[in-house]
PDB file of N, CA and C in Angstrom:
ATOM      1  N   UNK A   1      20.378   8.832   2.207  1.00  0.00           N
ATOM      2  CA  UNK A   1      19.049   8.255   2.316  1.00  0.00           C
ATOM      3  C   UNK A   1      19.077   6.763   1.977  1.00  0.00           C
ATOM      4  N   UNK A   2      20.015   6.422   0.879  1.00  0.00           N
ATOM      5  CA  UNK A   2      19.770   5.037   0.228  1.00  0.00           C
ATOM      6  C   UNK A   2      20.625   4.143   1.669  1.00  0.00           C
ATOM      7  N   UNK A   3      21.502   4.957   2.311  1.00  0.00           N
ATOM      8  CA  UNK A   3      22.011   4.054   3.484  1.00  0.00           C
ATOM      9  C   UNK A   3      21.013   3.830   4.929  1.00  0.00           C
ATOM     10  N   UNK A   4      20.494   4.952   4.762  1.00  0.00           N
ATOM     11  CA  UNK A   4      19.141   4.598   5.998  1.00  0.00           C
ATOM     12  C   UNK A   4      18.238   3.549   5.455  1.00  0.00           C
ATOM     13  N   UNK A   5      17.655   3.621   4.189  1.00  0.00           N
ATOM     14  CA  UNK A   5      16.737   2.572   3.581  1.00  0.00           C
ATOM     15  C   UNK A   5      17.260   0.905   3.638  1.00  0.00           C
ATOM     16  N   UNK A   6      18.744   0.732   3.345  1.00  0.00           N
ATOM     17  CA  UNK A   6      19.174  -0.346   3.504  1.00  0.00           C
ATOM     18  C   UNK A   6      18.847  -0.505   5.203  1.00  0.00           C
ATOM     19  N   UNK A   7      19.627   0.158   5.798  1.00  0.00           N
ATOM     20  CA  UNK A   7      20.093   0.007   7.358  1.00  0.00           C
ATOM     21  C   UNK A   7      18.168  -0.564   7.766  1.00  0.00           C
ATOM     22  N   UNK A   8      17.672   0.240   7.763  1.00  0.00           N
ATOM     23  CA  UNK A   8      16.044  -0.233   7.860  1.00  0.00           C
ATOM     24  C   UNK A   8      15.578  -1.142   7.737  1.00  0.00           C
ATOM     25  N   UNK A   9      15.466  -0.984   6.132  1.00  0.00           N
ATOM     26  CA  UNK A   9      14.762  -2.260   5.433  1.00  0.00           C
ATOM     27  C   UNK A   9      14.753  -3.348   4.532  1.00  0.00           C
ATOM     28  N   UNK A  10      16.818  -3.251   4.611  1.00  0.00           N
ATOM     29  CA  UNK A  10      17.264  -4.185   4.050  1.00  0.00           C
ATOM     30  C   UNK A  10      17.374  -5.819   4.331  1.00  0.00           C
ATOM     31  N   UNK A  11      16.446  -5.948   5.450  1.00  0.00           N
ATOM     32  CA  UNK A  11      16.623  -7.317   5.978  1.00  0.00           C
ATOM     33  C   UNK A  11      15.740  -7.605   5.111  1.00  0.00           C
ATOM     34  N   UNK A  12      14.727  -6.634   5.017  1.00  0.00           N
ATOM     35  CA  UNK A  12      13.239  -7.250   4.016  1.00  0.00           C
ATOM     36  C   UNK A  12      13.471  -8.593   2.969  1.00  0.00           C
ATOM     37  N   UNK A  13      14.513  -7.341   2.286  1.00  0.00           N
ATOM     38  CA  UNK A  13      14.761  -8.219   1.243  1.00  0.00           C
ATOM     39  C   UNK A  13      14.748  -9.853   0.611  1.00  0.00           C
ATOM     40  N   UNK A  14      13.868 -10.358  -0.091  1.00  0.00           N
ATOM     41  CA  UNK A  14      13.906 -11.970  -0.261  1.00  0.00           C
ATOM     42  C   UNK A  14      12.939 -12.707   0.430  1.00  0.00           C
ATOM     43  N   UNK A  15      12.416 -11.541   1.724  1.00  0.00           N
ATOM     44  CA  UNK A  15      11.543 -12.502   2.087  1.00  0.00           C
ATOM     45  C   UNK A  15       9.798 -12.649   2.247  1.00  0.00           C
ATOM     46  N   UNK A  16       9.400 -13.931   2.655  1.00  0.00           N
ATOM     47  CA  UNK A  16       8.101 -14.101   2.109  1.00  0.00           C
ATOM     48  C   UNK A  16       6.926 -13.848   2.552  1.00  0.00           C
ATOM     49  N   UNK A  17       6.286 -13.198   2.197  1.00  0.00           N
ATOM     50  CA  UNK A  17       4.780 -12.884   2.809  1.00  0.00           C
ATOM     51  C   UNK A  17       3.994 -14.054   3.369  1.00  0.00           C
ATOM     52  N   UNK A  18       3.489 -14.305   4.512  1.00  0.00           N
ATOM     53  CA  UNK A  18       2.887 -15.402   4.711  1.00  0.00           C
ATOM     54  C   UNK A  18       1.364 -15.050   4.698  1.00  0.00           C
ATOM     55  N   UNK A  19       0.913 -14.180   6.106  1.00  0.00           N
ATOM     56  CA  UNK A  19      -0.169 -13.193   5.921  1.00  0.00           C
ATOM     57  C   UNK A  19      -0.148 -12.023   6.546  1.00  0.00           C
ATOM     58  N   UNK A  20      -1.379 -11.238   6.535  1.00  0.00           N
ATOM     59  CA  UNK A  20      -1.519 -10.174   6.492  1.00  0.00           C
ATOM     60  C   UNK A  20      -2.545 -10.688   8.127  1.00  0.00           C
ATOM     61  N   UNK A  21      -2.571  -9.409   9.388  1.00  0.00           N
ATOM     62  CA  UNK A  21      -3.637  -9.888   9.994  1.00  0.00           C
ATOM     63  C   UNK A  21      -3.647  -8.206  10.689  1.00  0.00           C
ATOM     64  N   UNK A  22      -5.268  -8.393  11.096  1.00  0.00           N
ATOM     65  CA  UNK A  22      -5.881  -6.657  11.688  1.00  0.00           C
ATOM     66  C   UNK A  22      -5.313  -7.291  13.283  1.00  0.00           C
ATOM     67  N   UNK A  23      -4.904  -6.075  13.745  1.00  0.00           N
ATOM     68  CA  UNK A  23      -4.679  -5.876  15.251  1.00  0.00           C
ATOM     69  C   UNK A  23      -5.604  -5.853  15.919  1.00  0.00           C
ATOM     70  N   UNK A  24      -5.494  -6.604  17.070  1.00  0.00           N
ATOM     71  CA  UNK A  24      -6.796  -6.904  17.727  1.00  0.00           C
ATOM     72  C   UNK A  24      -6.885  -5.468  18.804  1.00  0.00           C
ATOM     73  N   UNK A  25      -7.973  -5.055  19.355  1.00  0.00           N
ATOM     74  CA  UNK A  25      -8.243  -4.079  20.071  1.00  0.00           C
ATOM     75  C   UNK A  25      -7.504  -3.645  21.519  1.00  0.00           C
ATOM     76  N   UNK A  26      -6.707  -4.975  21.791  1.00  0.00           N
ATOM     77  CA  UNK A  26      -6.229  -4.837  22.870  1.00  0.00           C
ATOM     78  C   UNK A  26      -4.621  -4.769  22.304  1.00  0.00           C
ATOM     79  N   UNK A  27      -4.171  -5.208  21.305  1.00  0.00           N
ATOM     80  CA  UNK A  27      -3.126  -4.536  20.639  1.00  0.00           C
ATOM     81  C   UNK A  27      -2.790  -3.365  20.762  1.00  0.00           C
ATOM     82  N   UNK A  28      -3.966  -3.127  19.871  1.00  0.00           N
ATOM     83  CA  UNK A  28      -4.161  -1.666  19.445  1.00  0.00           C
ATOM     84  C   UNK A  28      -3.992  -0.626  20.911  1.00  0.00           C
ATOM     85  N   UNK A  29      -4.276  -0.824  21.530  1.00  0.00           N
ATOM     86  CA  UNK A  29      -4.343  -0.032  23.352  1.00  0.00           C
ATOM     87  C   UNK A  29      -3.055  -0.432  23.838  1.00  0.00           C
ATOM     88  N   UNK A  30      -2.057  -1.315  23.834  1.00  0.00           N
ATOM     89  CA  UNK A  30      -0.721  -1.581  23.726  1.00  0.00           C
ATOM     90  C   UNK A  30       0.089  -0.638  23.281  1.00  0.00           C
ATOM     91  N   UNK A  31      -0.280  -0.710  21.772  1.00  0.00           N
ATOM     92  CA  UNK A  31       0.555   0.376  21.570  1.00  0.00           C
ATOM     93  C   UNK A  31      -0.165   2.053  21.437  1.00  0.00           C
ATOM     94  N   UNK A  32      -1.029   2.162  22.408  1.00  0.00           N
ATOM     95  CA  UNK A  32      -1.506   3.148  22.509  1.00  0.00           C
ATOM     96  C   UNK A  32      -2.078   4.282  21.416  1.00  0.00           C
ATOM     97  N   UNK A  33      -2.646   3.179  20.590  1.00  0.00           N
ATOM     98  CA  UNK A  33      -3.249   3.173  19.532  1.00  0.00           C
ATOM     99  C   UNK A  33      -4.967   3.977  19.945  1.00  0.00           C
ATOM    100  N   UNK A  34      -5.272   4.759  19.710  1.00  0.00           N
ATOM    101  CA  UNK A  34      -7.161   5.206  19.896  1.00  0.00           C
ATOM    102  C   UNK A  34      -8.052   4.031  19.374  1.00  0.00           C
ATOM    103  N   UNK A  35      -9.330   4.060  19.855  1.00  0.00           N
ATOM    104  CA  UNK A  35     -10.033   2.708  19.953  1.00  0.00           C
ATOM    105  C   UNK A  35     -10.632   2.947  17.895  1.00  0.00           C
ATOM    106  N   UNK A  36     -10.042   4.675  17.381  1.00  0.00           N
ATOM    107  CA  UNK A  36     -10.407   4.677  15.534  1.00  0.00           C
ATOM    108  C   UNK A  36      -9.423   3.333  15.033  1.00  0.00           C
ATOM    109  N   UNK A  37      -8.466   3.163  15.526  1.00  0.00           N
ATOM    110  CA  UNK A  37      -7.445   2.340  14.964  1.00  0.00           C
ATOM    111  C   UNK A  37      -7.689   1.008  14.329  1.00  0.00           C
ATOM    112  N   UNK A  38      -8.342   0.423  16.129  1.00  0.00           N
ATOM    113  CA  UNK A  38      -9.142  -1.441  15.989  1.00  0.00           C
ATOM    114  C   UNK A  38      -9.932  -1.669  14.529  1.00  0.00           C
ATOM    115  N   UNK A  39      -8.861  -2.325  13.986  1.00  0.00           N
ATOM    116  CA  UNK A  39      -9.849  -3.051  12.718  1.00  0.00           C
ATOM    117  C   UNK A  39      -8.923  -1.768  11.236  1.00  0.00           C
ATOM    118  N   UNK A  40      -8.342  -1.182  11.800  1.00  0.00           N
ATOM    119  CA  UNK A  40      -7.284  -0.593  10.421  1.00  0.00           C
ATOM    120  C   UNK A  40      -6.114  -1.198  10.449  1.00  0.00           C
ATOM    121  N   UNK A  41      -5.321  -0.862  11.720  1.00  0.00           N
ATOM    122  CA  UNK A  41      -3.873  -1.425  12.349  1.00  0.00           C
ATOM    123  C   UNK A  41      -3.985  -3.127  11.513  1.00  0.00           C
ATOM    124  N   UNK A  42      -2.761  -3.142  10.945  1.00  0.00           N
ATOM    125  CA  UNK A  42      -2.649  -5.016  10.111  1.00  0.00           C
ATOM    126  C   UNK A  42      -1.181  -5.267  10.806  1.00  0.00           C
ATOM    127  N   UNK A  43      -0.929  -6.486  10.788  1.00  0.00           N
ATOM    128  CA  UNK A  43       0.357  -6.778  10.783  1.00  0.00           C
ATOM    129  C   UNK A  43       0.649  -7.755   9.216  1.00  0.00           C
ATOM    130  N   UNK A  44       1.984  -7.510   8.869  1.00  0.00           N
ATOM    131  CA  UNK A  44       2.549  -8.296   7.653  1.00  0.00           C
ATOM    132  C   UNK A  44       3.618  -9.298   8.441  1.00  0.00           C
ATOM    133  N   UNK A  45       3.004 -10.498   8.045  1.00  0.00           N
ATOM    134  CA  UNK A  45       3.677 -11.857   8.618  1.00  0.00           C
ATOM    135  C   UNK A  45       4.505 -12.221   7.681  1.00  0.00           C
ATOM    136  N   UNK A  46       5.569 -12.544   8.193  1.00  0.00           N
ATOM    137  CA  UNK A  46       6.666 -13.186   6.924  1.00  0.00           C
ATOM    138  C   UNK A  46       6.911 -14.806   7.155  1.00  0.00           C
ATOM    139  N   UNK A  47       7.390 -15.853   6.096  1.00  0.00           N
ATOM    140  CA  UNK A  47       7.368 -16.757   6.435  1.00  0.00           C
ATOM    141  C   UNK A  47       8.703 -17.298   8.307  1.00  0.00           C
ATOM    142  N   UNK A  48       9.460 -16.205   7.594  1.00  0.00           N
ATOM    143  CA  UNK A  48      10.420 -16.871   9.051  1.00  0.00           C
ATOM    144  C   UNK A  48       9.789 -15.966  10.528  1.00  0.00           C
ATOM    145  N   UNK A  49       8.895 -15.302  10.466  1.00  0.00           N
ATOM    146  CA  UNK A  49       8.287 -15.077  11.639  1.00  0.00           C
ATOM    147  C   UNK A  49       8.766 -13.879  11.998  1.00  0.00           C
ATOM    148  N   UNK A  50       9.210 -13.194  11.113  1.00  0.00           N
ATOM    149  CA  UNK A  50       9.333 -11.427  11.143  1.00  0.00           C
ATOM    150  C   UNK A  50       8.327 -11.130  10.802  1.00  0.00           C
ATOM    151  N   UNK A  51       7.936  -9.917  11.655  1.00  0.00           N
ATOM    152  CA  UNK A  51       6.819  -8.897  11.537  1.00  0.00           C
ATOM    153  C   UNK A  51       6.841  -7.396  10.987  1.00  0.00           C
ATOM    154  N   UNK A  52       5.940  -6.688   9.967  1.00  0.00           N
ATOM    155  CA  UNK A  52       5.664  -5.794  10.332  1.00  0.00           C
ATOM    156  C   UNK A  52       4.989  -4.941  10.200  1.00  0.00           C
ATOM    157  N   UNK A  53       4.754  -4.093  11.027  1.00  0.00           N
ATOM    158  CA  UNK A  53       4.215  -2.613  11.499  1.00  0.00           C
ATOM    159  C   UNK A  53       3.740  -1.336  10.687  1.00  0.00           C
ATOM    160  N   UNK A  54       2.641  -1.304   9.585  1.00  0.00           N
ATOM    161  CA  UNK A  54       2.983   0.102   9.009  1.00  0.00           C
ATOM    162  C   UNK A  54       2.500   1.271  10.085  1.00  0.00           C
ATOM    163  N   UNK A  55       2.919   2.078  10.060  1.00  0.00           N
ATOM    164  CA  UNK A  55       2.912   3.249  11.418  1.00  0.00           C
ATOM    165  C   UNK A  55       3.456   4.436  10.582  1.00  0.00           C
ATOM    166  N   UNK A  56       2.251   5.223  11.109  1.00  0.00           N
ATOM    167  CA  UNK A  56       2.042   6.706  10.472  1.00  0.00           C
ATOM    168  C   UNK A  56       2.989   7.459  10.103  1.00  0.00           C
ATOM    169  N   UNK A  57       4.292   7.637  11.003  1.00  0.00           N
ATOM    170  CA  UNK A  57       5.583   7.739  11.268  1.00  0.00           C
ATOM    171  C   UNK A  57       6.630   6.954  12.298  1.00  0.00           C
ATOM    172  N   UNK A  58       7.732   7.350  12.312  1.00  0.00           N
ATOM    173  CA  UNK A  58       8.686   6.927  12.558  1.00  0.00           C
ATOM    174  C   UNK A  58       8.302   6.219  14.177  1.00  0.00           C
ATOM    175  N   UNK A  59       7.802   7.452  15.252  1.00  0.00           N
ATOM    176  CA  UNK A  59       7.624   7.390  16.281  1.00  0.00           C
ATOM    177  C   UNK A  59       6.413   6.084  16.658  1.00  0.00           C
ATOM    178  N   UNK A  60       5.839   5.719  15.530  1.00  0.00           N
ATOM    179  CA  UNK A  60       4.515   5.296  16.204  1.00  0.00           C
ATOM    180  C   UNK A  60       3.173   5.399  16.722  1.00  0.00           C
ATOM    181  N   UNK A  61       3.071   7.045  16.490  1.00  0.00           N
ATOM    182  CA  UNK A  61       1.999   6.942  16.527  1.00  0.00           C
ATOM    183  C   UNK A  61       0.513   6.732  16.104  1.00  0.00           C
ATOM    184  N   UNK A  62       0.536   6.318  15.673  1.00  0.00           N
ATOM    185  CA  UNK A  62      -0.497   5.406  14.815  1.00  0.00           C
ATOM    186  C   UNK A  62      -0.434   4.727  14.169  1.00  0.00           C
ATOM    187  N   UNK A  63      -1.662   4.389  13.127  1.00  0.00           N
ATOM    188  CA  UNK A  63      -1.360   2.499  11.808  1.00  0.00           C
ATOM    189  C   UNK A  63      -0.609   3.498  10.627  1.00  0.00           C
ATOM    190  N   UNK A  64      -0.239   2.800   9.816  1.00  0.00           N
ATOM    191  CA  UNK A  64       0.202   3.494   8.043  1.00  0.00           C
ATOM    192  C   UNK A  64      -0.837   2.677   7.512  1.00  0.00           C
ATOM    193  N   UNK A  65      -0.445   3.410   6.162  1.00  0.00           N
ATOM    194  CA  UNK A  65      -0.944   2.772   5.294  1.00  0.00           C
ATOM    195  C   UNK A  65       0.268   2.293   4.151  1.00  0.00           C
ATOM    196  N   UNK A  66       0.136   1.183   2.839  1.00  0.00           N
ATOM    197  CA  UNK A  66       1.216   0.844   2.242  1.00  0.00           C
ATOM    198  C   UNK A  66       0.729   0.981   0.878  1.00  0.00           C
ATOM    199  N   UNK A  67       1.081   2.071   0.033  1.00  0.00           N
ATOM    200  CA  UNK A  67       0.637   1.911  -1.010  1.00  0.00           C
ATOM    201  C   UNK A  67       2.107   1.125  -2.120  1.00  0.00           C
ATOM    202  N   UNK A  68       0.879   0.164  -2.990  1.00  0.00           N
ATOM    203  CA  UNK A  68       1.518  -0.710  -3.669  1.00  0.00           C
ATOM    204  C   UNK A  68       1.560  -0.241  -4.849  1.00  0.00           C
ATOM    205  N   UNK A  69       2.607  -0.267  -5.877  1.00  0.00           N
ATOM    206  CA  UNK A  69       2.679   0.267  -7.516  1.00  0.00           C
ATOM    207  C   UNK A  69       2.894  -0.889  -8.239  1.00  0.00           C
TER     208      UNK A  69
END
């Protein structure tokens, strides 16, 4: 598991939050998102211009959520 977590989301590491932004509605229908989505779906902006995605699961189908501790 700890080698999938690296392989994943080890690029994360170090880097910087720039902002946070809601997916716009036509996003959201992109990724074939239901019109409940518009205005939950966020993206996390990093300063070097990586993005990302929380999604329900693996596949995508739908927004996540990120709980913080």
């Amino acid at each position: 598991m700890e080698n999938w977590l690296d392989r994943e989301f080890g690029h994360l590491v170090g880097k910087t939050i720039a902002e946070f932004r809601l997916l716009g509605k036509k996003e959201c229908e992109q990724l074939c998102w239901d019109e409940h989505t518009h205005g939950q779906a966020f993206y996390i902006i990093f300063t070097d211009g990586t993005v990302a995605l929380p999604s329900q699961d693996p596949e995508g189908n739908g927004p996540g959520f990120i709980f913080t501790l």
